[in-house]
PDB file of N, CA and C in Angstrom:
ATOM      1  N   UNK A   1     106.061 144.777 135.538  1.00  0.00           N
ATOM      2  CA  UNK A   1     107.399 144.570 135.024  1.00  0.00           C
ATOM      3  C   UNK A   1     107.304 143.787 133.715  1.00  0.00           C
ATOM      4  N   UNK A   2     107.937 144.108 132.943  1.00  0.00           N
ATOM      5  CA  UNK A   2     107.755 143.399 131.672  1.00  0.00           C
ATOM      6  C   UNK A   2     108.775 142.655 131.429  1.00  0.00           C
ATOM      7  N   UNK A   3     108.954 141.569 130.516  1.00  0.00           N
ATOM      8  CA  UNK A   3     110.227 140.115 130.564  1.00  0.00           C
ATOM      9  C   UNK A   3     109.994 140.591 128.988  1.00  0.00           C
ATOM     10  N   UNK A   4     111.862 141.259 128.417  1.00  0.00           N
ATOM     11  CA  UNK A   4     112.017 141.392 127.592  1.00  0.00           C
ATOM     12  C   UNK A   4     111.832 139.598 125.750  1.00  0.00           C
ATOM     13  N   UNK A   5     111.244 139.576 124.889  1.00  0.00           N
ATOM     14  CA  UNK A   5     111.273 138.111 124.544  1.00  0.00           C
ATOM     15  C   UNK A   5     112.085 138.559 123.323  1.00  0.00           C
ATOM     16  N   UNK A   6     113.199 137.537 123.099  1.00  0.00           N
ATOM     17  CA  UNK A   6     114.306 137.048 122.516  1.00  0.00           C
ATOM     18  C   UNK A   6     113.777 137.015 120.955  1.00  0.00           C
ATOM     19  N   UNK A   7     114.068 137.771 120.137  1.00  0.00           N
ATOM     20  CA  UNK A   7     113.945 137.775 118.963  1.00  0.00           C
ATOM     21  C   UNK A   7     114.777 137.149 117.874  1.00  0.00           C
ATOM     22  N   UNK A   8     116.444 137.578 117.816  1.00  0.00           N
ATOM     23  CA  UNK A   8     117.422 137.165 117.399  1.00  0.00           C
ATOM     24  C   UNK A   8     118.805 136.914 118.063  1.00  0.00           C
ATOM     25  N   UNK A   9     119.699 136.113 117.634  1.00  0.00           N
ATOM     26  CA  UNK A   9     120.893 136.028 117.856  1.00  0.00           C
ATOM     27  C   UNK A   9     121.794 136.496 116.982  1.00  0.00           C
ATOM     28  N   UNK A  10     122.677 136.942 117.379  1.00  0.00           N
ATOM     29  CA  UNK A  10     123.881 137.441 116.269  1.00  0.00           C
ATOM     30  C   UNK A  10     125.145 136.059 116.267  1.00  0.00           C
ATOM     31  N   UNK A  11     125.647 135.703 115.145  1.00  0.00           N
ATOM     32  CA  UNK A  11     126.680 135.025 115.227  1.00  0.00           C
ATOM     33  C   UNK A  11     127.551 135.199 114.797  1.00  0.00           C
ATOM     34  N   UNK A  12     128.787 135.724 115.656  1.00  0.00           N
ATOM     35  CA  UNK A  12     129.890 136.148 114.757  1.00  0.00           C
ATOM     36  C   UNK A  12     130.909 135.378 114.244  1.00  0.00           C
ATOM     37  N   UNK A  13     131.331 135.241 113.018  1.00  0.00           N
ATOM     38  CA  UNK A  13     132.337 134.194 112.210  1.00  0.00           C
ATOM     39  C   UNK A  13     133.227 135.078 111.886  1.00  0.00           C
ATOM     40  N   UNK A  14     133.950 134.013 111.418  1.00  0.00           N
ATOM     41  CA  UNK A  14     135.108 134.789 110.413  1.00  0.00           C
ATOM     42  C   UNK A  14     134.785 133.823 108.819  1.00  0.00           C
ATOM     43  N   UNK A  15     133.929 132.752 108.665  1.00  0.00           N
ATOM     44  CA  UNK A  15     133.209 132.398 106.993  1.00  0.00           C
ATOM     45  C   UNK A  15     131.921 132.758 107.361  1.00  0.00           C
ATOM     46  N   UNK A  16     131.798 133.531 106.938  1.00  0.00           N
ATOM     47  CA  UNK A  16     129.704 134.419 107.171  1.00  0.00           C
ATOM     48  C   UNK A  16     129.108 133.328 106.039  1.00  0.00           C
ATOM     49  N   UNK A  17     129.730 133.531 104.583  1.00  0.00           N
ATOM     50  CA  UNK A  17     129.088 132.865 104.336  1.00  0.00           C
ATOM     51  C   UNK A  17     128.952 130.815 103.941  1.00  0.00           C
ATOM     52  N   UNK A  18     129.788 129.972 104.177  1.00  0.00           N
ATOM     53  CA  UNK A  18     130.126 129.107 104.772  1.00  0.00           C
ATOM     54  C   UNK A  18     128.934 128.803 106.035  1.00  0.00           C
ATOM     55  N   UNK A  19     129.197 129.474 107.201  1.00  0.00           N
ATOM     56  CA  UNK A  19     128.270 129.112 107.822  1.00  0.00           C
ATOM     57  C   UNK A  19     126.398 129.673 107.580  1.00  0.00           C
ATOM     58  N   UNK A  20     126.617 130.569 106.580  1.00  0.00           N
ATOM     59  CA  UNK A  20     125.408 130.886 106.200  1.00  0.00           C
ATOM     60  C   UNK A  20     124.751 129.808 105.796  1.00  0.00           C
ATOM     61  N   UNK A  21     125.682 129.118 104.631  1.00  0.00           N
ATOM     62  CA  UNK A  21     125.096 127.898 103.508  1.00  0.00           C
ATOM     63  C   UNK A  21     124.500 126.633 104.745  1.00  0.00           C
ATOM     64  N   UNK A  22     125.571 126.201 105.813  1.00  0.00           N
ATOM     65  CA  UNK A  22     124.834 125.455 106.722  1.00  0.00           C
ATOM     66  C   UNK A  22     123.855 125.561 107.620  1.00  0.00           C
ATOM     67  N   UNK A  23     123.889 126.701 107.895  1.00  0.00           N
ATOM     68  CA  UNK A  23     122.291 126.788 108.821  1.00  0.00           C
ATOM     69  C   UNK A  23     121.210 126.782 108.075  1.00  0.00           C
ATOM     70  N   UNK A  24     121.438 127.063 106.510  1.00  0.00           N
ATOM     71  CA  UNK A  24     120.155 126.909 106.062  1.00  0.00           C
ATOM     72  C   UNK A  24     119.658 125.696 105.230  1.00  0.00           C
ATOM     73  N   UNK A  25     121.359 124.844 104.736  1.00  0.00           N
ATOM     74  CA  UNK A  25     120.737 123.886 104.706  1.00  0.00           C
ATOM     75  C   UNK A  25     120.059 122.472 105.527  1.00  0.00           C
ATOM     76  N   UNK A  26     121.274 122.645 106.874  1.00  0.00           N
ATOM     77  CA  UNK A  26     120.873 121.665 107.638  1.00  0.00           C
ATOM     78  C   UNK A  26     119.371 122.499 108.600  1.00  0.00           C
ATOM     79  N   UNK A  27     118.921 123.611 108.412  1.00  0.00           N
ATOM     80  CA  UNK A  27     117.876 123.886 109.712  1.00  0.00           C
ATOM     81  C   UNK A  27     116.855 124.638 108.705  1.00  0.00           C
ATOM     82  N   UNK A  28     117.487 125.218 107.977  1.00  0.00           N
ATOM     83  CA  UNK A  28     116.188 126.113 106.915  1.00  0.00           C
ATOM     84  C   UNK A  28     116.377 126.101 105.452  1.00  0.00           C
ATOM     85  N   UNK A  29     116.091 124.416 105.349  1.00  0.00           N
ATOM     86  CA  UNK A  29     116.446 124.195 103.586  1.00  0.00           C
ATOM     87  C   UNK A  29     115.617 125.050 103.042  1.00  0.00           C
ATOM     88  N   UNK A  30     114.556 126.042 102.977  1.00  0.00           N
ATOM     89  CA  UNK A  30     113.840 126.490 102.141  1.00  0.00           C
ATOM     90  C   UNK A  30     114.035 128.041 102.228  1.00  0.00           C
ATOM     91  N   UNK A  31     115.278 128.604 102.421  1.00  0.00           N
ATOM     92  CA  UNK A  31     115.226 130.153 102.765  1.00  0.00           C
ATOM     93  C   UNK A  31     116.942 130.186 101.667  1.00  0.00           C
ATOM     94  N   UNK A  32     116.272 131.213 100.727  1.00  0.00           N
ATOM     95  CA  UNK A  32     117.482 131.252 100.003  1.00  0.00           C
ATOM     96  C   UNK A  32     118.298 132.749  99.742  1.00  0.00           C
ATOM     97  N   UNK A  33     117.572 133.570 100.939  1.00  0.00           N
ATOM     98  CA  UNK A  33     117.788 135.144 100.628  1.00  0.00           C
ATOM     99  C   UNK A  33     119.348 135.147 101.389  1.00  0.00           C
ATOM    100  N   UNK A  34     119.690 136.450 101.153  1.00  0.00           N
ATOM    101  CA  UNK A  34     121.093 136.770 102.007  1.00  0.00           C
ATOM    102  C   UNK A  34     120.634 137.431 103.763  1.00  0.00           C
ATOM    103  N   UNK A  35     119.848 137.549 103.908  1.00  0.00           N
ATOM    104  CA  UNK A  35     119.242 138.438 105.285  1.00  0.00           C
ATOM    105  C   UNK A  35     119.441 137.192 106.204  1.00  0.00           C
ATOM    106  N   UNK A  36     118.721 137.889 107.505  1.00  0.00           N
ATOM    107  CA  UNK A  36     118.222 137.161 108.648  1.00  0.00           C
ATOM    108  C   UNK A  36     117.926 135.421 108.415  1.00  0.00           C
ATOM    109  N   UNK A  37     118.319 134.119 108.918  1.00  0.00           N
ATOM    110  CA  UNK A  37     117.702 133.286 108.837  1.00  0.00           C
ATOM    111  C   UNK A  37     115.987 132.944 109.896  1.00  0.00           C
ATOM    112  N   UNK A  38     115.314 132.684 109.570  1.00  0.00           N
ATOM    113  CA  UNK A  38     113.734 132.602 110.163  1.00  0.00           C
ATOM    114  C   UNK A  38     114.088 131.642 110.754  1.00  0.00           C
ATOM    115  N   UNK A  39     114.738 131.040 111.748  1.00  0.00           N
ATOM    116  CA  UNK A  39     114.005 130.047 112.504  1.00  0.00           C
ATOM    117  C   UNK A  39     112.827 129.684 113.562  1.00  0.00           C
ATOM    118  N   UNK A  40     111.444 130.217 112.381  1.00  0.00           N
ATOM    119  CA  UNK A  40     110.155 129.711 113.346  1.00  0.00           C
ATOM    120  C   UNK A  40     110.086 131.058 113.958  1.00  0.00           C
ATOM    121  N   UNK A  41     110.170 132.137 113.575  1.00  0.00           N
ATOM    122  CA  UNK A  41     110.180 133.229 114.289  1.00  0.00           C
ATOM    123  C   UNK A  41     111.030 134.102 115.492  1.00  0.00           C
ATOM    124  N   UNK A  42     112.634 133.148 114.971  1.00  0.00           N
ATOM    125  CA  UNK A  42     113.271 133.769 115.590  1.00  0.00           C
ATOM    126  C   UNK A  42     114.816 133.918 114.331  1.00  0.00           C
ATOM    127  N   UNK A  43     115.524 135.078 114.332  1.00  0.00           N
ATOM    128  CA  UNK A  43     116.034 135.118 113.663  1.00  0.00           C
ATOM    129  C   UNK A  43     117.416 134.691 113.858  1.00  0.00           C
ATOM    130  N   UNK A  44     118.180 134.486 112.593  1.00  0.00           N
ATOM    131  CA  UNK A  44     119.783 134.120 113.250  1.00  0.00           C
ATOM    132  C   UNK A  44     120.293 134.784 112.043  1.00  0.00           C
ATOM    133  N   UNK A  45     121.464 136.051 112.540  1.00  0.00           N
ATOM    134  CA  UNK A  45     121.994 137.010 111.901  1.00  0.00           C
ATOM    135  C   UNK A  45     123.221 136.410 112.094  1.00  0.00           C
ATOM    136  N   UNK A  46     123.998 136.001 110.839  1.00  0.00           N
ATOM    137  CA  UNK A  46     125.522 135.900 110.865  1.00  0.00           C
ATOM    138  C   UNK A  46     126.004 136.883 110.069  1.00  0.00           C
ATOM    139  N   UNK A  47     127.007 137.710 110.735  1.00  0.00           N
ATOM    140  CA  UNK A  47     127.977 138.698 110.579  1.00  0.00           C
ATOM    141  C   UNK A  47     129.313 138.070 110.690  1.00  0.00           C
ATOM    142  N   UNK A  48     130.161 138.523 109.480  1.00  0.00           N
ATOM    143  CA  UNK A  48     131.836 138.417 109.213  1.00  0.00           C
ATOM    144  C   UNK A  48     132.214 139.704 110.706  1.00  0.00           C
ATOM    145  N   UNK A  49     132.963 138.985 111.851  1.00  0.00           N
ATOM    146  CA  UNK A  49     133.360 139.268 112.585  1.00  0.00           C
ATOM    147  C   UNK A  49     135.422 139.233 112.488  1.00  0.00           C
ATOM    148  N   UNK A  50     135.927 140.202 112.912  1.00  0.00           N
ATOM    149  CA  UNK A  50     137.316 140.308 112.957  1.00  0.00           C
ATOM    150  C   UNK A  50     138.079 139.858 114.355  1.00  0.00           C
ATOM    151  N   UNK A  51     136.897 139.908 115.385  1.00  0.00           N
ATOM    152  CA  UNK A  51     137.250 139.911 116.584  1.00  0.00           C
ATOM    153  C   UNK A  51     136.785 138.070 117.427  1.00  0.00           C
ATOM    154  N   UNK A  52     136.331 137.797 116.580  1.00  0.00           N
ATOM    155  CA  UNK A  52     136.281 136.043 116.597  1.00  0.00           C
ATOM    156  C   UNK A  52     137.192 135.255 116.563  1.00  0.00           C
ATOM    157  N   UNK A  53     137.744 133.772 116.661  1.00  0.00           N
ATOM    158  CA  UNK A  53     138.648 133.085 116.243  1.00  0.00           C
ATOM    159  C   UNK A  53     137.866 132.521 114.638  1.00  0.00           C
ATOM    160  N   UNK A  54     138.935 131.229 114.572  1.00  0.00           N
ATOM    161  CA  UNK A  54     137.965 130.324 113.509  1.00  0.00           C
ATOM    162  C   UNK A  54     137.088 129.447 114.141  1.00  0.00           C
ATOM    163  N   UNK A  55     137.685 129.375 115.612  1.00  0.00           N
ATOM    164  CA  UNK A  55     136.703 128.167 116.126  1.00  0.00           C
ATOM    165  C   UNK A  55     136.179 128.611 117.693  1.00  0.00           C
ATOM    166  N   UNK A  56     135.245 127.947 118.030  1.00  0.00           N
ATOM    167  CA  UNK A  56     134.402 128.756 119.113  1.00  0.00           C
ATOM    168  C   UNK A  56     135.307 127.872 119.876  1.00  0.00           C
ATOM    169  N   UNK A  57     136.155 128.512 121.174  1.00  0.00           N
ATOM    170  CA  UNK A  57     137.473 127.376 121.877  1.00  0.00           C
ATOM    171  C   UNK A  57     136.407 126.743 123.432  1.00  0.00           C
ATOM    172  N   UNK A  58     135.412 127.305 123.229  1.00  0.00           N
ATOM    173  CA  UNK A  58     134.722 127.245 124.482  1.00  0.00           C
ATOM    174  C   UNK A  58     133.036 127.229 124.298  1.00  0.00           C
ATOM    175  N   UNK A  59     132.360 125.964 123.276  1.00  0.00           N
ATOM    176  CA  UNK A  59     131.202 125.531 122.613  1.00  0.00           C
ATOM    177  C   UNK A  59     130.033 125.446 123.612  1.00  0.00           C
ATOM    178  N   UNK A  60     130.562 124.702 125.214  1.00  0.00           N
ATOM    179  CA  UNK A  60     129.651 124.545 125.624  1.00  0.00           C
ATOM    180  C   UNK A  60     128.880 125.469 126.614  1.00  0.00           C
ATOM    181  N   UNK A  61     129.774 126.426 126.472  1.00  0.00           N
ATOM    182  CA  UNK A  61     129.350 128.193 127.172  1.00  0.00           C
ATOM    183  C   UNK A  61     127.756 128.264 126.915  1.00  0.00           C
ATOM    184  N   UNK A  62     127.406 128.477 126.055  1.00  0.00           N
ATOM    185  CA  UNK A  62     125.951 128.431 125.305  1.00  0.00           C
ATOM    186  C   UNK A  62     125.925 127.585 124.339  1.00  0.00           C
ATOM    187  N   UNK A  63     124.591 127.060 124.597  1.00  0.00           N
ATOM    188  CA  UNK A  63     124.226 126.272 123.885  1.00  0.00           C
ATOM    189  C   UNK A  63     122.658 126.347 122.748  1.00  0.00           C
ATOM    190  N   UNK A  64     122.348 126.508 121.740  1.00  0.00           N
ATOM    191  CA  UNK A  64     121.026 126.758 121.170  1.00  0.00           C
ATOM    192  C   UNK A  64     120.287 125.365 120.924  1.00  0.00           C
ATOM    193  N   UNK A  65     119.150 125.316 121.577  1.00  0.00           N
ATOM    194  CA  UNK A  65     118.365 124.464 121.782  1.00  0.00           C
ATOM    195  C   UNK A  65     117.279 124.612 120.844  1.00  0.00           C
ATOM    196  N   UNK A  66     116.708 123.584 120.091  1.00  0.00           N
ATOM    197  CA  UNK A  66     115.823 123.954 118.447  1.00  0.00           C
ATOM    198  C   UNK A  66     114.735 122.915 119.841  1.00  0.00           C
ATOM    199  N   UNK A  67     113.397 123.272 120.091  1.00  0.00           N
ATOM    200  CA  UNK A  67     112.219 122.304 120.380  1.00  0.00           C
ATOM    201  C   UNK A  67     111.604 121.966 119.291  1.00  0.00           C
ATOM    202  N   UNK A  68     111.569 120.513 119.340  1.00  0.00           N
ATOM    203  CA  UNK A  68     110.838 119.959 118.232  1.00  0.00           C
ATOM    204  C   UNK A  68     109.864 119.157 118.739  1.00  0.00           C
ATOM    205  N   UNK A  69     108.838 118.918 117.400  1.00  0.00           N
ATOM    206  CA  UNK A  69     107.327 118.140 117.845  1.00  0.00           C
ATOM    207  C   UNK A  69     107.756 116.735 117.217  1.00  0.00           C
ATOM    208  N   UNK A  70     108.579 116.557 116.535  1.00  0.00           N
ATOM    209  CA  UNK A  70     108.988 114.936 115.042  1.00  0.00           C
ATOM    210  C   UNK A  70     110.571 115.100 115.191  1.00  0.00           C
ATOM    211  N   UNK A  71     110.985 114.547 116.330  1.00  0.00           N
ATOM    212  CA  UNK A  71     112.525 114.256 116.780  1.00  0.00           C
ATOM    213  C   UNK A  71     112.512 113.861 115.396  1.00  0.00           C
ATOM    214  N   UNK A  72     112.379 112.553 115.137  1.00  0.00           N
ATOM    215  CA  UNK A  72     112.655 111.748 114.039  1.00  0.00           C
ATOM    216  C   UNK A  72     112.862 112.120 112.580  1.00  0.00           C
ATOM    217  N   UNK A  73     111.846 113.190 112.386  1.00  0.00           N
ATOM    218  CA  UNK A  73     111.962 114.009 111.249  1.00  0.00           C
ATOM    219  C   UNK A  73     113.094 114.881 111.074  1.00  0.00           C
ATOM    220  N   UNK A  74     113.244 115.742 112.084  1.00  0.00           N
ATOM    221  CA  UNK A  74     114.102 116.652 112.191  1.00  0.00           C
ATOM    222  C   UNK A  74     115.624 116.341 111.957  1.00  0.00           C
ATOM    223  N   UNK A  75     115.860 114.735 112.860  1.00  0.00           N
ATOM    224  CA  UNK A  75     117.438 114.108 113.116  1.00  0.00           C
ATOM    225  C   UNK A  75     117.350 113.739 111.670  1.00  0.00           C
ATOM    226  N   UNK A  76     116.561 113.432 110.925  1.00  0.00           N
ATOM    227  CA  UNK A  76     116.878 112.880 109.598  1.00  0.00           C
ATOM    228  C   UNK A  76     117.263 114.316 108.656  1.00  0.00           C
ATOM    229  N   UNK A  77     116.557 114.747 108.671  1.00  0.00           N
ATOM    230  CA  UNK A  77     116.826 116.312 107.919  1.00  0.00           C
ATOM    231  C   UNK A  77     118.210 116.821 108.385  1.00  0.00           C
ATOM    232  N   UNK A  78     118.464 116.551 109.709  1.00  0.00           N
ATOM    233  CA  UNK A  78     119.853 116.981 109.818  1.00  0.00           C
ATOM    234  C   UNK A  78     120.782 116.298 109.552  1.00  0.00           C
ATOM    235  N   UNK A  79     120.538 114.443 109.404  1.00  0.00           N
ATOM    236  CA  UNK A  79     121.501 113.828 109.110  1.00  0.00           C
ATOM    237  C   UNK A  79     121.488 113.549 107.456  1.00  0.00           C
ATOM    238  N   UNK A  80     120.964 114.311 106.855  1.00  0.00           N
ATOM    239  CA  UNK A  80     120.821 114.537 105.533  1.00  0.00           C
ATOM    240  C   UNK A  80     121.471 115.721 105.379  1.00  0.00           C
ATOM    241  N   UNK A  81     121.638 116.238 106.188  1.00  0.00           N
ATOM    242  CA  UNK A  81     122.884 117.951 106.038  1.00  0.00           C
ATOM    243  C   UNK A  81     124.096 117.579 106.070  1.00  0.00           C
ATOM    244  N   UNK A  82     124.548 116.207 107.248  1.00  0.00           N
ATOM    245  CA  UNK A  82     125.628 115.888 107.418  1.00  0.00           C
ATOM    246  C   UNK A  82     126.522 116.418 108.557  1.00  0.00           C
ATOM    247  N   UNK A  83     125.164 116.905 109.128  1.00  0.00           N
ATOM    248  CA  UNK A  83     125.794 117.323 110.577  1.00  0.00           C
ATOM    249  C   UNK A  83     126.853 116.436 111.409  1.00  0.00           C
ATOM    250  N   UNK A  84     127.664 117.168 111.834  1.00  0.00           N
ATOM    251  CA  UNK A  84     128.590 116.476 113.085  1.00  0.00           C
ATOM    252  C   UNK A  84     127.803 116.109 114.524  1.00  0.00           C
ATOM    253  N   UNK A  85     127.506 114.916 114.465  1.00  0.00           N
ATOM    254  CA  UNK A  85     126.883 114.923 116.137  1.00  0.00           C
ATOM    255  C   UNK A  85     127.997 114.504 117.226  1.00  0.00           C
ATOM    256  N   UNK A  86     127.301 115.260 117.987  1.00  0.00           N
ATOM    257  CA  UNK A  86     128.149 115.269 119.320  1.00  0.00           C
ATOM    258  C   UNK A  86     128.202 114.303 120.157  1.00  0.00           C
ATOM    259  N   UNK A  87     126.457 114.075 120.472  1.00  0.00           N
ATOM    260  CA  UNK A  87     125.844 113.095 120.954  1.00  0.00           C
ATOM    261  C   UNK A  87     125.118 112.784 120.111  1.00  0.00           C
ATOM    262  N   UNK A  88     124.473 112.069 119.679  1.00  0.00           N
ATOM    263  CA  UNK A  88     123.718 111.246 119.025  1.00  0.00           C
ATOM    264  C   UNK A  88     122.298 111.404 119.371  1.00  0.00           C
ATOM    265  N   UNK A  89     121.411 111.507 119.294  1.00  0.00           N
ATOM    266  CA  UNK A  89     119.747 111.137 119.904  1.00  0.00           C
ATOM    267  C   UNK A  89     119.706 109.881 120.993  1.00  0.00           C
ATOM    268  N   UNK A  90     119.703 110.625 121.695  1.00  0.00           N
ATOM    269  CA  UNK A  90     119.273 109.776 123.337  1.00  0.00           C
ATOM    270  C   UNK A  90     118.427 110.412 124.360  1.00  0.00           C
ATOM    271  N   UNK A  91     117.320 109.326 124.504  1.00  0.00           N
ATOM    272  CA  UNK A  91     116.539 109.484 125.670  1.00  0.00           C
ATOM    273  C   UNK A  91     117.497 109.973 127.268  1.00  0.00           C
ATOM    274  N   UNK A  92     116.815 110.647 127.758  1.00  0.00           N
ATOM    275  CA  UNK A  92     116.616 111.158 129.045  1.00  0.00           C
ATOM    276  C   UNK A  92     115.230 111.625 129.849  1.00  0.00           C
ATOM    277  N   UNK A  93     115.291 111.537 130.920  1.00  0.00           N
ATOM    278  CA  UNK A  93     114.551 111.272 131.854  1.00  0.00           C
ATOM    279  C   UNK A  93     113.527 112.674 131.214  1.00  0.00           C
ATOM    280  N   UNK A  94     113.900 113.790 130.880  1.00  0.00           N
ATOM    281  CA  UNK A  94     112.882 115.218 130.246  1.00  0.00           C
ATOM    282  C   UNK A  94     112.663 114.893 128.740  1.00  0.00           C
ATOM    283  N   UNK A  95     113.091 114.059 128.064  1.00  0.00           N
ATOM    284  CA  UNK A  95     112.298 113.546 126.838  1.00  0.00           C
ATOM    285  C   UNK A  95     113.821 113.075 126.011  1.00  0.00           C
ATOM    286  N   UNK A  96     114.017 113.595 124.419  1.00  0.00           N
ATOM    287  CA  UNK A  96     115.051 112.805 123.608  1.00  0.00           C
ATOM    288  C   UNK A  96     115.886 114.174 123.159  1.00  0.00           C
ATOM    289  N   UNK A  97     117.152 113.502 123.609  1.00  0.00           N
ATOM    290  CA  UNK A  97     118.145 115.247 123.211  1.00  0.00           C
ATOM    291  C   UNK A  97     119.067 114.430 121.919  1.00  0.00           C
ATOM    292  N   UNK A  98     119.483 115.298 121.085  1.00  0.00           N
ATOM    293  CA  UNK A  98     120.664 115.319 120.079  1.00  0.00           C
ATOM    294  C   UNK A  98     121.433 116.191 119.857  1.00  0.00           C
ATOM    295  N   UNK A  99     122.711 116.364 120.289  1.00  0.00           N
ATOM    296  CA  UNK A  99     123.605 117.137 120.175  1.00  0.00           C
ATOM    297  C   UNK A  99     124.331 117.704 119.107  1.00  0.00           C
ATOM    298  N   UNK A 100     125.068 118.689 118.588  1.00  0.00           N
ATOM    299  CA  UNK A 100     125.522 118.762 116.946  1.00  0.00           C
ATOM    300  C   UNK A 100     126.618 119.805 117.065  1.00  0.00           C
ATOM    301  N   UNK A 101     127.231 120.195 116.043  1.00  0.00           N
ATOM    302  CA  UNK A 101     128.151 120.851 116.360  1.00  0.00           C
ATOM    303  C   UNK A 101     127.852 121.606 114.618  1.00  0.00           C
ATOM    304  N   UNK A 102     128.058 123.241 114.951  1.00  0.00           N
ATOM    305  CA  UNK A 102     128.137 123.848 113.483  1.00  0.00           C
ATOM    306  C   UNK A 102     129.304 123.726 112.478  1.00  0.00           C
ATOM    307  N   UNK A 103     129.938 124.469 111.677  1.00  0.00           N
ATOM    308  CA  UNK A 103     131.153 124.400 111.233  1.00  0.00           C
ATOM    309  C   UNK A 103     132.491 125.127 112.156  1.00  0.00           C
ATOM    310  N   UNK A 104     131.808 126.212 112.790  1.00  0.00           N
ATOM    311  CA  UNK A 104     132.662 127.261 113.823  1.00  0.00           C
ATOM    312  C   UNK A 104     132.576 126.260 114.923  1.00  0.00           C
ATOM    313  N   UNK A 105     132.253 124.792 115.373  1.00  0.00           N
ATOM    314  CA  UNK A 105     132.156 124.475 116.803  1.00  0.00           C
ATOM    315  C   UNK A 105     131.288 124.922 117.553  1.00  0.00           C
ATOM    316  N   UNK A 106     130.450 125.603 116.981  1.00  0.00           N
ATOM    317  CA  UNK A 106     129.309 126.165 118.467  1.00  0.00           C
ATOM    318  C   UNK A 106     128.501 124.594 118.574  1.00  0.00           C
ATOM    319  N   UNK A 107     127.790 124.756 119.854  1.00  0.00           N
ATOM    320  CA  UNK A 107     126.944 123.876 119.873  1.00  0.00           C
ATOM    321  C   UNK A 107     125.390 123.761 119.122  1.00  0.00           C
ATOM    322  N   UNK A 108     124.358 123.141 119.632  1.00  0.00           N
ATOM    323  CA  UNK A 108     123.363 123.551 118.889  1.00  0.00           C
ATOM    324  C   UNK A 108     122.509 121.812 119.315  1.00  0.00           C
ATOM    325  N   UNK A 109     121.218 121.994 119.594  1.00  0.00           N
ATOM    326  CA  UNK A 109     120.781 120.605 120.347  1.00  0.00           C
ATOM    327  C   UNK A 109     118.732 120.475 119.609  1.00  0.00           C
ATOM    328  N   UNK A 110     118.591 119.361 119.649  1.00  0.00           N
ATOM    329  CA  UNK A 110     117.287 119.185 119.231  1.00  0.00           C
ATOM    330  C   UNK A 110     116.822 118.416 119.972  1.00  0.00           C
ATOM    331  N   UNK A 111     115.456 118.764 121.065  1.00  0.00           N
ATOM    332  CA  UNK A 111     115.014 118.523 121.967  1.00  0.00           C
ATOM    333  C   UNK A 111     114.188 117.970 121.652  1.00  0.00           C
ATOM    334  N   UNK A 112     112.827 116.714 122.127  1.00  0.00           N
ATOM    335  CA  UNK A 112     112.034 116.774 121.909  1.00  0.00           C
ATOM    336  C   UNK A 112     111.123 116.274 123.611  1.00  0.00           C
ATOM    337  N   UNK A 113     110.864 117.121 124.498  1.00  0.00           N
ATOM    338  CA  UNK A 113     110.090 117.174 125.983  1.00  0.00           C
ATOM    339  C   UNK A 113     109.269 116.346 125.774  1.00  0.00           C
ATOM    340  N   UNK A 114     109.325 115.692 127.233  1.00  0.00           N
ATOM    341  CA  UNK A 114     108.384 114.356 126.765  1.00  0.00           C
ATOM    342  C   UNK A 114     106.612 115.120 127.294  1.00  0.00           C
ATOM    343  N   UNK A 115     105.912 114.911 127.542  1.00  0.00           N
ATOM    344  CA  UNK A 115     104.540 115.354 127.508  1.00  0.00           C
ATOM    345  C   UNK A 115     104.496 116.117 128.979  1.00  0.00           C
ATOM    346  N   UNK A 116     105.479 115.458 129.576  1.00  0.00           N
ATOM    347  CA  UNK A 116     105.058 115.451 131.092  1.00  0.00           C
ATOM    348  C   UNK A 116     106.114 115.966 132.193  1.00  0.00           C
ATOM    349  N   UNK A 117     107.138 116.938 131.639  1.00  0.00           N
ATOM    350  CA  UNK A 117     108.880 117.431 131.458  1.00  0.00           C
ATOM    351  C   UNK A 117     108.074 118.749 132.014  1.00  0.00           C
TER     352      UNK A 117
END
C-alpha cells in the first residue's frame, strides 16, 4: 500500500497578491517569482478565489505547522515581518510552539520538538 506524500497546498484568497507579498516576506524572504512559493520543498500556491470570504471565519480548522531546527532564528525573522502572534513562543511539554496568524486569519505555527517528543 503506498501513503500518498503532501507536496502542496492551495490557498484560496480573495488579495492573491497581498497575501503573496506576506508569505514570502515573513517565511521566504528570498523568492521573488510570481509561481509556487518553496517552502523547503513543499509548495504554497495562492489563487484569487471568488468562492472565499475576506477572512478565514473558522482559523483553527487547520492549522500549518513550519518544523524548525533555530526557534529563535526563525521567531525573529518573523517578528521582523511583523507577524500577528496569536500565542507568542512558549514551551510545552513536546518542545517550543508559536502561534501567528496570516493576513486572511488562517493560522500557521512554528514548532521546534524537543529531542525526545
Amino acid at each position: 500500500m503506498l501513503t500518498p506524500k503532501p507536496g502542496s497546498i492551495l490557498l484560496g484568497t480573495t488579495q492573491p497578491a497581498k497575501l503573496r507579498d506576506w508569505y514570502r516576506k515573513a517565511l521566504a524572504p528570498g523568492q521573488t517569482d510570481e509561481g509556487p512559493i518553496d517552502l523547503g520543498g513543499f509548495w504554497l500556491v495562492i489563487e484569487q478565489r471568488d468562492d472565499v470570504g475576506t477572512k478565514n471565519n473558522e482559523p483553527g480548522r487547520m492549522i500549518l505547522n513550519f518544523h524548525v531546527d533555530d526557534f529563535d532564528a526563525v521567531e525573529a525573522q518573523l517578528q521582523a515581518a511583523g507577524v500577528d502572534w496569536l500565542v507568542p513562543a512558549e514551551d510545552r511539554p513536546g518542545g517550543r510552539f508559536g502561534t501567528f496568524a496570516d493576513p486572511d486569519g488562517n493560522y500557521l505555527q512554528i514548532i521546534q520538538l524537543k529531542q525526545d517528543a
